[in-house]
PDB file of N, CA and C in Angstrom:
ATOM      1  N   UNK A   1      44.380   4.956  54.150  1.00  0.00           N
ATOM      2  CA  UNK A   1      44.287   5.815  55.316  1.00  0.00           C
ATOM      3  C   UNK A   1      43.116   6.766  55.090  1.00  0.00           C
ATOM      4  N   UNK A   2      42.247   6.898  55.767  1.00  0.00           N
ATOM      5  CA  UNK A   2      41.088   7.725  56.344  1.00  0.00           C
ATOM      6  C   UNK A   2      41.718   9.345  56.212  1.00  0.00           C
ATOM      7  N   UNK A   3      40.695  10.505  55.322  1.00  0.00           N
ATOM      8  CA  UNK A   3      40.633  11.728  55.513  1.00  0.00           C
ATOM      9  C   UNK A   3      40.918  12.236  56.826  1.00  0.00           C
ATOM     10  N   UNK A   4      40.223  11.988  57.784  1.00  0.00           N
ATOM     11  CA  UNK A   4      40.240  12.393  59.107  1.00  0.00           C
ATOM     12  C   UNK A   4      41.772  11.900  59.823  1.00  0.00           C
ATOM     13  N   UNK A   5      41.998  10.775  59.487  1.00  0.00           N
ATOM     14  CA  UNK A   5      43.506  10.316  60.469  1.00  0.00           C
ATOM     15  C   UNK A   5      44.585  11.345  59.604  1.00  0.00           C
ATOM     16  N   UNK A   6      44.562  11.645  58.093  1.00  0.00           N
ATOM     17  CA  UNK A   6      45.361  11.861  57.813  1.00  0.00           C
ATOM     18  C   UNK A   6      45.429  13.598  57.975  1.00  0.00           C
ATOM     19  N   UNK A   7      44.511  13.941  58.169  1.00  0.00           N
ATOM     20  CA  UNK A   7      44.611  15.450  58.459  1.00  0.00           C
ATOM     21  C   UNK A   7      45.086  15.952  60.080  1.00  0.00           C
ATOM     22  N   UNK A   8      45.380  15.302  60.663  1.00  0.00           N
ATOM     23  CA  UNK A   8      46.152  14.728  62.056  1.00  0.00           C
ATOM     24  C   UNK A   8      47.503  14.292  62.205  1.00  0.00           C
ATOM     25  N   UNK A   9      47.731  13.469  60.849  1.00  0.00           N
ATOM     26  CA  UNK A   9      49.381  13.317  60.500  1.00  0.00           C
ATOM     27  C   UNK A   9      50.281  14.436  59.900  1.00  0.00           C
ATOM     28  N   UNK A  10      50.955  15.365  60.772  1.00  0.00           N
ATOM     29  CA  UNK A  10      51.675  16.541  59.889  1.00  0.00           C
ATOM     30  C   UNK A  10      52.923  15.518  59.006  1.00  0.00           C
ATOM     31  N   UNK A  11      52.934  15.900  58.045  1.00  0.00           N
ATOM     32  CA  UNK A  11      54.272  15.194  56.942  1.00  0.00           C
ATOM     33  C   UNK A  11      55.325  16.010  57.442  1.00  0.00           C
ATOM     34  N   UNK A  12      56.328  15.001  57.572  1.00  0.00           N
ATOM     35  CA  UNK A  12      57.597  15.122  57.589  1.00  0.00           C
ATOM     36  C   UNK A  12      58.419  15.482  56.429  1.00  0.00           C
ATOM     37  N   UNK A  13      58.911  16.506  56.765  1.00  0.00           N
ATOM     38  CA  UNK A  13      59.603  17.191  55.198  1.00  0.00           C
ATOM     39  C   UNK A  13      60.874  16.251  54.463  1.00  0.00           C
ATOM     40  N   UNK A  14      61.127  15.207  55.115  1.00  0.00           N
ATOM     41  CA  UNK A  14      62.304  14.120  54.609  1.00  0.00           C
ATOM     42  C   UNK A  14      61.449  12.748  54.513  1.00  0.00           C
ATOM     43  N   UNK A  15      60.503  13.036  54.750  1.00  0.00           N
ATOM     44  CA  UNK A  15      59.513  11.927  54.210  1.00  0.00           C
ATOM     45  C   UNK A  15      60.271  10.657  52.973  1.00  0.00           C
ATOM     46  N   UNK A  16      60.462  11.039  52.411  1.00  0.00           N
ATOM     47  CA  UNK A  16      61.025  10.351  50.865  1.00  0.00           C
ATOM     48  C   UNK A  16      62.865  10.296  51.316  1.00  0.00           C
ATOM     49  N   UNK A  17      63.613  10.481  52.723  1.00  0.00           N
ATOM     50  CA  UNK A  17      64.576  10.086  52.414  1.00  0.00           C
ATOM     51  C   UNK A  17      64.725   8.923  53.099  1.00  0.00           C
ATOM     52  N   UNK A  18      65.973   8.238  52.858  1.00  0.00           N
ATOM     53  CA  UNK A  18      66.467   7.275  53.386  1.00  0.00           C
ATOM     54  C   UNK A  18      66.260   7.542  55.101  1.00  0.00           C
ATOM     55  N   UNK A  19      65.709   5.959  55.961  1.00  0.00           N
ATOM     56  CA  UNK A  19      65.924   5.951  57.315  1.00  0.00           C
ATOM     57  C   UNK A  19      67.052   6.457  58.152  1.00  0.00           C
ATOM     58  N   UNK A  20      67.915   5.753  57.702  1.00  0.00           N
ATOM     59  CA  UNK A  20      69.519   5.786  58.075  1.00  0.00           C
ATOM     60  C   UNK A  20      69.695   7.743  58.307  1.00  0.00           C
ATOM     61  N   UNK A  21      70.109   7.692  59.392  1.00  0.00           N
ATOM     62  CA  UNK A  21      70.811   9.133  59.764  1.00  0.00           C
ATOM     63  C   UNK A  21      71.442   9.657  58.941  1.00  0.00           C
ATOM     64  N   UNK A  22      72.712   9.026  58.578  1.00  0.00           N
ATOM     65  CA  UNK A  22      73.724   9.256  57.515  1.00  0.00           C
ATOM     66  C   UNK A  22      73.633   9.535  56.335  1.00  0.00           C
ATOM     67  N   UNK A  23      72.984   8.560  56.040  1.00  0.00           N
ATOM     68  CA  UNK A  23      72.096   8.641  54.862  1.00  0.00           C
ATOM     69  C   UNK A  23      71.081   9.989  54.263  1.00  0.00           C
ATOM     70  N   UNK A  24      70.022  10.038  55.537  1.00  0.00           N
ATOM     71  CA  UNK A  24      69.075  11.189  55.148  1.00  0.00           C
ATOM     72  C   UNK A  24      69.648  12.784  55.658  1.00  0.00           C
ATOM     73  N   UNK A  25      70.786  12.555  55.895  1.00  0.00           N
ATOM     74  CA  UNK A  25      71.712  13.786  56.287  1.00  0.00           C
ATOM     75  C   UNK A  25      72.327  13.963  54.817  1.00  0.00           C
ATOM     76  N   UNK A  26      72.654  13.224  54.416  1.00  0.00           N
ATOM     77  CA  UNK A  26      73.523  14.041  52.770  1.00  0.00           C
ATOM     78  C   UNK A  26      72.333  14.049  52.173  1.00  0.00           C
ATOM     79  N   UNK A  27      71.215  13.268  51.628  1.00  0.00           N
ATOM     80  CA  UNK A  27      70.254  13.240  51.075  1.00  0.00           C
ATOM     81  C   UNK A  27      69.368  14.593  51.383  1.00  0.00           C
ATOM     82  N   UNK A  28      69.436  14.914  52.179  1.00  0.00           N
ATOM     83  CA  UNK A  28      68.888  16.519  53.089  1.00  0.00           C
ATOM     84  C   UNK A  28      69.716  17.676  52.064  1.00  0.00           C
ATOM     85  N   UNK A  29      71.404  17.284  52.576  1.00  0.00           N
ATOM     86  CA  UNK A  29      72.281  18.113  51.756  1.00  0.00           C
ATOM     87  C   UNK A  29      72.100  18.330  50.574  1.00  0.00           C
ATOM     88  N   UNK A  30      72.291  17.222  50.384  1.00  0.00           N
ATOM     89  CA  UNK A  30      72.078  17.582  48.518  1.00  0.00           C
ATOM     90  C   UNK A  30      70.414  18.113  47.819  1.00  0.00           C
ATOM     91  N   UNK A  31      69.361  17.572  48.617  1.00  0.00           N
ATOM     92  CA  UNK A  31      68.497  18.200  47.976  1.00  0.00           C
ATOM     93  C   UNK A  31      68.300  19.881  48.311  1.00  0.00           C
ATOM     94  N   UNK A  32      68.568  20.211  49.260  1.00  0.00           N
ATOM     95  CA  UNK A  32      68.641  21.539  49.491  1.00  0.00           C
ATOM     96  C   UNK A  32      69.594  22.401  48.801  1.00  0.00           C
ATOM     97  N   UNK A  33      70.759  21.793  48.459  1.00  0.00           N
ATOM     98  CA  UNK A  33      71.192  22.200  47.224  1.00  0.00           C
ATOM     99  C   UNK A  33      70.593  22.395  45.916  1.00  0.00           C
ATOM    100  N   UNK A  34      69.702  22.346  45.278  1.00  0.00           N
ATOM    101  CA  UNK A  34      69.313  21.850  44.499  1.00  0.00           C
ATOM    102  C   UNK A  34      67.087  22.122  44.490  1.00  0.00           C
ATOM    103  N   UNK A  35      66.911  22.436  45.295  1.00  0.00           N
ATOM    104  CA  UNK A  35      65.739  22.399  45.584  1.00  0.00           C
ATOM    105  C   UNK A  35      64.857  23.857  44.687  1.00  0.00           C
ATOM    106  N   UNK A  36      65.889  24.962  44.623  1.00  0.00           N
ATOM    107  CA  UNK A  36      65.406  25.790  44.395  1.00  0.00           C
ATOM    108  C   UNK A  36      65.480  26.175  42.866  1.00  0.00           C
ATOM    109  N   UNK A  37      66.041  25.109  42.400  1.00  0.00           N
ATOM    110  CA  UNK A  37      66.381  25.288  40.782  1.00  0.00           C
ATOM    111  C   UNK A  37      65.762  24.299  40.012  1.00  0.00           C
ATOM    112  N   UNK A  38      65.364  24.989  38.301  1.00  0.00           N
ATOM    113  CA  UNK A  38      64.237  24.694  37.837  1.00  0.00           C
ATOM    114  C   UNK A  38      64.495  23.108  37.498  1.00  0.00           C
ATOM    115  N   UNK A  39      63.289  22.677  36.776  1.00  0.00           N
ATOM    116  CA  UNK A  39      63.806  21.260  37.069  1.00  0.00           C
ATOM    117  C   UNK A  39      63.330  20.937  35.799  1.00  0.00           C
ATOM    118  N   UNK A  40      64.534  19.711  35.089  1.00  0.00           N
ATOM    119  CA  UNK A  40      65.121  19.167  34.029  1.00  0.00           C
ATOM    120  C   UNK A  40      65.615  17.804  33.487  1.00  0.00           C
ATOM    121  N   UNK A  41      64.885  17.616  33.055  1.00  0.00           N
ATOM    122  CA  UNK A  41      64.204  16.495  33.005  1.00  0.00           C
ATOM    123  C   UNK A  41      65.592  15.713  31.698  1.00  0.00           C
ATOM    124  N   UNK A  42      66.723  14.822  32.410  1.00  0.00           N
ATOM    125  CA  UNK A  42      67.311  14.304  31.472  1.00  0.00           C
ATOM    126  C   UNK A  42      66.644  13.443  30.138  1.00  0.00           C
ATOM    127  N   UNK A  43      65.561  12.754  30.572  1.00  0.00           N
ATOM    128  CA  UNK A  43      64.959  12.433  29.066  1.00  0.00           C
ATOM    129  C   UNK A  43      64.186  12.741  28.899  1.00  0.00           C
ATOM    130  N   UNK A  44      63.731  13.454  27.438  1.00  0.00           N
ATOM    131  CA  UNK A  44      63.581  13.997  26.730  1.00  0.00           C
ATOM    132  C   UNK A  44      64.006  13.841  24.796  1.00  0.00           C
ATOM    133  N   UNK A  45      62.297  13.925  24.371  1.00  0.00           N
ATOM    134  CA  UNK A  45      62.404  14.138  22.999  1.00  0.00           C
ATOM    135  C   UNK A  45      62.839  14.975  22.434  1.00  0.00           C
ATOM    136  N   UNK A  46      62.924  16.208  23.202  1.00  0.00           N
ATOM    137  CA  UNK A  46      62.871  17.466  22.664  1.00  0.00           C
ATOM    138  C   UNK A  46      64.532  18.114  22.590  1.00  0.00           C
ATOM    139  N   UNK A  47      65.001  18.757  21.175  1.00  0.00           N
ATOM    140  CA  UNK A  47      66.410  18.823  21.025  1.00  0.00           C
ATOM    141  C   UNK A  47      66.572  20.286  21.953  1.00  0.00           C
ATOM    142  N   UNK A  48      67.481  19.991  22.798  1.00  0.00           N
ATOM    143  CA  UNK A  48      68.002  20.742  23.947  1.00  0.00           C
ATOM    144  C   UNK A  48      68.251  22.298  23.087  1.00  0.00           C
ATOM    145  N   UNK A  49      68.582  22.469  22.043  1.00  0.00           N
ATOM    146  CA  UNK A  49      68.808  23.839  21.180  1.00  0.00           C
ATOM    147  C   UNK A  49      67.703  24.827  21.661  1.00  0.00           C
ATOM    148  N   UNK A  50      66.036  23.993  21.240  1.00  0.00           N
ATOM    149  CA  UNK A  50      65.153  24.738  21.895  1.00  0.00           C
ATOM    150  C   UNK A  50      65.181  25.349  22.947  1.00  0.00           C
ATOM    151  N   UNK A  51      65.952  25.313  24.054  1.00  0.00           N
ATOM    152  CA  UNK A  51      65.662  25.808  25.198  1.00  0.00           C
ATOM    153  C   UNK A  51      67.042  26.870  25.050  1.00  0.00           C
ATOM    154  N   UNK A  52      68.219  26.472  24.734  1.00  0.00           N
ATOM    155  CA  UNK A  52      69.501  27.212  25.098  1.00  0.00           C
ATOM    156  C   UNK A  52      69.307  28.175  24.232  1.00  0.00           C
ATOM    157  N   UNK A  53      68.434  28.011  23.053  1.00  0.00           N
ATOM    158  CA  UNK A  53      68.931  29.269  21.955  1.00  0.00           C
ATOM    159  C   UNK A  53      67.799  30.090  21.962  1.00  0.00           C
ATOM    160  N   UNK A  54      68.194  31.201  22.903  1.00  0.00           N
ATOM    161  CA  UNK A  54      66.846  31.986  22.955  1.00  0.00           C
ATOM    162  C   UNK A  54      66.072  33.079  22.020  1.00  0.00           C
ATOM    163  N   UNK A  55      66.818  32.857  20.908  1.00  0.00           N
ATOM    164  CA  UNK A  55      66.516  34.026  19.248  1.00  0.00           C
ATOM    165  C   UNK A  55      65.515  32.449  18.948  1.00  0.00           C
ATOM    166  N   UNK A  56      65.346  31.129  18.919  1.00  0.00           N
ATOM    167  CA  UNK A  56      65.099  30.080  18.087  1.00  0.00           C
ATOM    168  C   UNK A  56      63.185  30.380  18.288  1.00  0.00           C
ATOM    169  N   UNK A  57      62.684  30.239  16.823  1.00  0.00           N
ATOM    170  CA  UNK A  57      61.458  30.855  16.537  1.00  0.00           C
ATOM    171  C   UNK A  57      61.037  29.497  16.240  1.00  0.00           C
ATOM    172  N   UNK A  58      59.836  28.938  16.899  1.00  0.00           N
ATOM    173  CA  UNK A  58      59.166  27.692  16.425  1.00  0.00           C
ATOM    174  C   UNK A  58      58.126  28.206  14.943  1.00  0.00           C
ATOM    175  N   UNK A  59      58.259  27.295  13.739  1.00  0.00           N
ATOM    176  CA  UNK A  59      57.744  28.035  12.592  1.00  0.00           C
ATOM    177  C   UNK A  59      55.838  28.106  12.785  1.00  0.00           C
ATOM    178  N   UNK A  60      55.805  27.007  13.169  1.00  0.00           N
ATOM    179  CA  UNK A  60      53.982  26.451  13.886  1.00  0.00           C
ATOM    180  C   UNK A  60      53.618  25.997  14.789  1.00  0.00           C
ATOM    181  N   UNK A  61      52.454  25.747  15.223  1.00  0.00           N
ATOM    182  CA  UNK A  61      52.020  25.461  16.547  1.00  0.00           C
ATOM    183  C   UNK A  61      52.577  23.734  16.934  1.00  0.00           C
ATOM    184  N   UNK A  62      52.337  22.983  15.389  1.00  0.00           N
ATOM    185  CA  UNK A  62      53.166  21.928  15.101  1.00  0.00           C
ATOM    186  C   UNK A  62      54.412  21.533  15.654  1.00  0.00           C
ATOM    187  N   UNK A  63      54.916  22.273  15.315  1.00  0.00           N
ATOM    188  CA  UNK A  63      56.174  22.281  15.587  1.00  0.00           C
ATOM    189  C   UNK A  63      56.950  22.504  16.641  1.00  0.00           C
ATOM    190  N   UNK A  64      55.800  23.647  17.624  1.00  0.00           N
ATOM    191  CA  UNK A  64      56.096  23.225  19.207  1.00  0.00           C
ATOM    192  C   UNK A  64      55.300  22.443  19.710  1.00  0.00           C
ATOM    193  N   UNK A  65      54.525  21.979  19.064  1.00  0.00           N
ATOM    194  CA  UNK A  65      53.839  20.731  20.768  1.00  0.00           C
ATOM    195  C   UNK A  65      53.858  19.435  20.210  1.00  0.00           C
ATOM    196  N   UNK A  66      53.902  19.576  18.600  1.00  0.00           N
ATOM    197  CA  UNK A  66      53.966  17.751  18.625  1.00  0.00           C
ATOM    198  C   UNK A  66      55.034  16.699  17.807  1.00  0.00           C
ATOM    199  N   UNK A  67      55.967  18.100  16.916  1.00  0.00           N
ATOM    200  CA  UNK A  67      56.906  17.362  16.214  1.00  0.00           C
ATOM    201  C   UNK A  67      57.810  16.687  16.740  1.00  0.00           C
ATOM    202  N   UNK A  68      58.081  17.493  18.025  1.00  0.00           N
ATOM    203  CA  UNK A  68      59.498  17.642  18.739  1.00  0.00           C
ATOM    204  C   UNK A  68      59.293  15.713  19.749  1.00  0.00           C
ATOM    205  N   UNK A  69      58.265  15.687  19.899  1.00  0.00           N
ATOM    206  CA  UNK A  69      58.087  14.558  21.061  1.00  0.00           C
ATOM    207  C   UNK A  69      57.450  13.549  20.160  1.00  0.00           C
ATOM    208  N   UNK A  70      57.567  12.270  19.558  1.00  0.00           N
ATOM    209  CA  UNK A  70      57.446  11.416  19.210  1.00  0.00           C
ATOM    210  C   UNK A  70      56.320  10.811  19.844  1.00  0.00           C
ATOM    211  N   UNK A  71      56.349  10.694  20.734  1.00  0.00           N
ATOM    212  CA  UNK A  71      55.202   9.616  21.259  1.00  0.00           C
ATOM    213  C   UNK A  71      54.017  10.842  21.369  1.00  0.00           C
ATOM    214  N   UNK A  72      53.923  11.899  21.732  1.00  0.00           N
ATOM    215  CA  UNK A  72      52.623  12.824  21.297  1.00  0.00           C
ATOM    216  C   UNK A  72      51.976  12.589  19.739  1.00  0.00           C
ATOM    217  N   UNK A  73      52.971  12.711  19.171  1.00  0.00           N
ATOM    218  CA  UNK A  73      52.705  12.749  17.372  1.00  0.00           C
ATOM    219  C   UNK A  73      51.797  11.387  17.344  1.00  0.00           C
ATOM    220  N   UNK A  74      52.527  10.325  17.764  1.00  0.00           N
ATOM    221  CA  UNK A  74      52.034   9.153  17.168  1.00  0.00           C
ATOM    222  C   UNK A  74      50.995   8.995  17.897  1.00  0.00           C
ATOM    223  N   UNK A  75      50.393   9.165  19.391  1.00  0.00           N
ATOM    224  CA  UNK A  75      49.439   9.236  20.056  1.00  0.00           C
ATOM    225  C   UNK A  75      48.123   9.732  19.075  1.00  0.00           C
ATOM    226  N   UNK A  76      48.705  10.660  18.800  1.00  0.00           N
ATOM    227  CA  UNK A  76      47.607  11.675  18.110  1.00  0.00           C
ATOM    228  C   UNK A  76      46.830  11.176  16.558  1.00  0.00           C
ATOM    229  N   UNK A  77      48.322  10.457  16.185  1.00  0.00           N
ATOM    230  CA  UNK A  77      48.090  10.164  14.656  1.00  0.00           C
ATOM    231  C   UNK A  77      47.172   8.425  14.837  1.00  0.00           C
ATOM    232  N   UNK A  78      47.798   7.601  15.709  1.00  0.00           N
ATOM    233  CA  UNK A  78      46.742   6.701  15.906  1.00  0.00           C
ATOM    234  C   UNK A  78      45.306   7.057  16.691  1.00  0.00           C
TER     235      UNK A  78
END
């Protein structure tokens, strides 16, 4: 799609739900539930302690950006 056509198309804020009425009516519901809270990502390398324990002191820079996530480390190391 063309710059120009698309600056002419206003997006529809349910864009991404289901067609179906029914459907994009709870799908509406529930994301508006939910819309305004931070977002959390079920997988994950990183041990959930980090975040809940808010005294927890990372010892090096190491240790927060590349121990914790596996595939960074090894990225880096190959």
């Amino acid at each position: 799609m063309n710059s120009s056509l698309r600056n002419h198309m206003p997006e529809r804020a349910d864009r991404f739900f289901s067609g179906s009425g029914s459907q994009r009516s709870v799908a509406r519901t529930l994301y508006e539930s939910v819309a305004d809270l931070p977002l959390i990502c079920p997988h994950g390398h990183v041990d959930p302690v980090l975040f809940a324990d808010a005294s927890y002191h990372f010892s090096s820079p190491a240790e927060f950006f590349l121990i914790p996530d596996h595939y960074v480390f090894r990225m880096l190391y190959s």
